[in-house]
Protein backbone atom coordinates (compact mmCIF):
# COMPACT_ATOMS: atom_id res chain seq x y z
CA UNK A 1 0.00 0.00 0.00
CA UNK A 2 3.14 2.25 0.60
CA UNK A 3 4.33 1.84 -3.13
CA UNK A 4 0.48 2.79 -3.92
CA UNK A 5 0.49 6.02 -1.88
CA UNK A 6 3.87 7.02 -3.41
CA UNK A 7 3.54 6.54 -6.78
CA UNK A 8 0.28 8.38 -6.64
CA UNK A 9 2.08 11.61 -4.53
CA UNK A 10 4.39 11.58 -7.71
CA UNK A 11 1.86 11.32 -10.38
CA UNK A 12 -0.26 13.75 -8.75
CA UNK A 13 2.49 16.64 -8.65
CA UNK A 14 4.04 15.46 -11.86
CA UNK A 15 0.92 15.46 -13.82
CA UNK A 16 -0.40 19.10 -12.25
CA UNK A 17 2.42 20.43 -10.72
CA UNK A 18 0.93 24.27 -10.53
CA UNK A 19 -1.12 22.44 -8.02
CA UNK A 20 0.83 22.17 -4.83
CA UNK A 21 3.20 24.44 -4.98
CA UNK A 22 2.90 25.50 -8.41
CA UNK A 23 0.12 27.23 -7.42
CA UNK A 24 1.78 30.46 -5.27
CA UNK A 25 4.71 31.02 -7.12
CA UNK A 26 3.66 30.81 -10.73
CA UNK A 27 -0.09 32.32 -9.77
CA UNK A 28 0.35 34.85 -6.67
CA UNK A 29 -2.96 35.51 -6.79
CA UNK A 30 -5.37 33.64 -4.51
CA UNK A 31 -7.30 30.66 -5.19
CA UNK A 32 -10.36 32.69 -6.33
CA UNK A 33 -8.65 33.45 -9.14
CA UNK A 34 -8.24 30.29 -10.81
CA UNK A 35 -11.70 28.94 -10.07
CA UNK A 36 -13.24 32.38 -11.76
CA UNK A 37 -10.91 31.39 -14.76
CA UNK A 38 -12.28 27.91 -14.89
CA UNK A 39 -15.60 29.44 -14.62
CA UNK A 40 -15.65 31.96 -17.22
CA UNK A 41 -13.79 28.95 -19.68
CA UNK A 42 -16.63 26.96 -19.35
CA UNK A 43 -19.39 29.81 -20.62
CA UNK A 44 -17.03 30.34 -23.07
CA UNK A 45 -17.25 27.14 -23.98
C-alpha cells in the first residue's frame, strides 16, 4: 500500500504540478482566481 500512496504523490504533482506548490509562485494571486478562470472557460465554452 506504501508503493500505492507514493507513486500516486508523484503522479499527482508530476501530472499538475501548478497544483501544490505551483500554485503560489507561478499564480500569486489567490485561489479565487483560478476557479473564476475555470468558470468563465466553461461559458465560453
Amino acid at each position: 500500500a506504501a508503493t500505492l500512496t507514493g507513486t500516486s504523490f508523484c503522479s499527482a504533482p508530476a501530472t499538475i504540478p501548478q497544483d501544490p506548490d505551483g500554485l503560489p509562485p507561478t499564480h500569486p494571486l489567490p485561489p479565487t482566481t483560478a476557479a473564476d478562470h475555470l468558470i468563465p472557460r466553461n461559458e465560453t465554452i
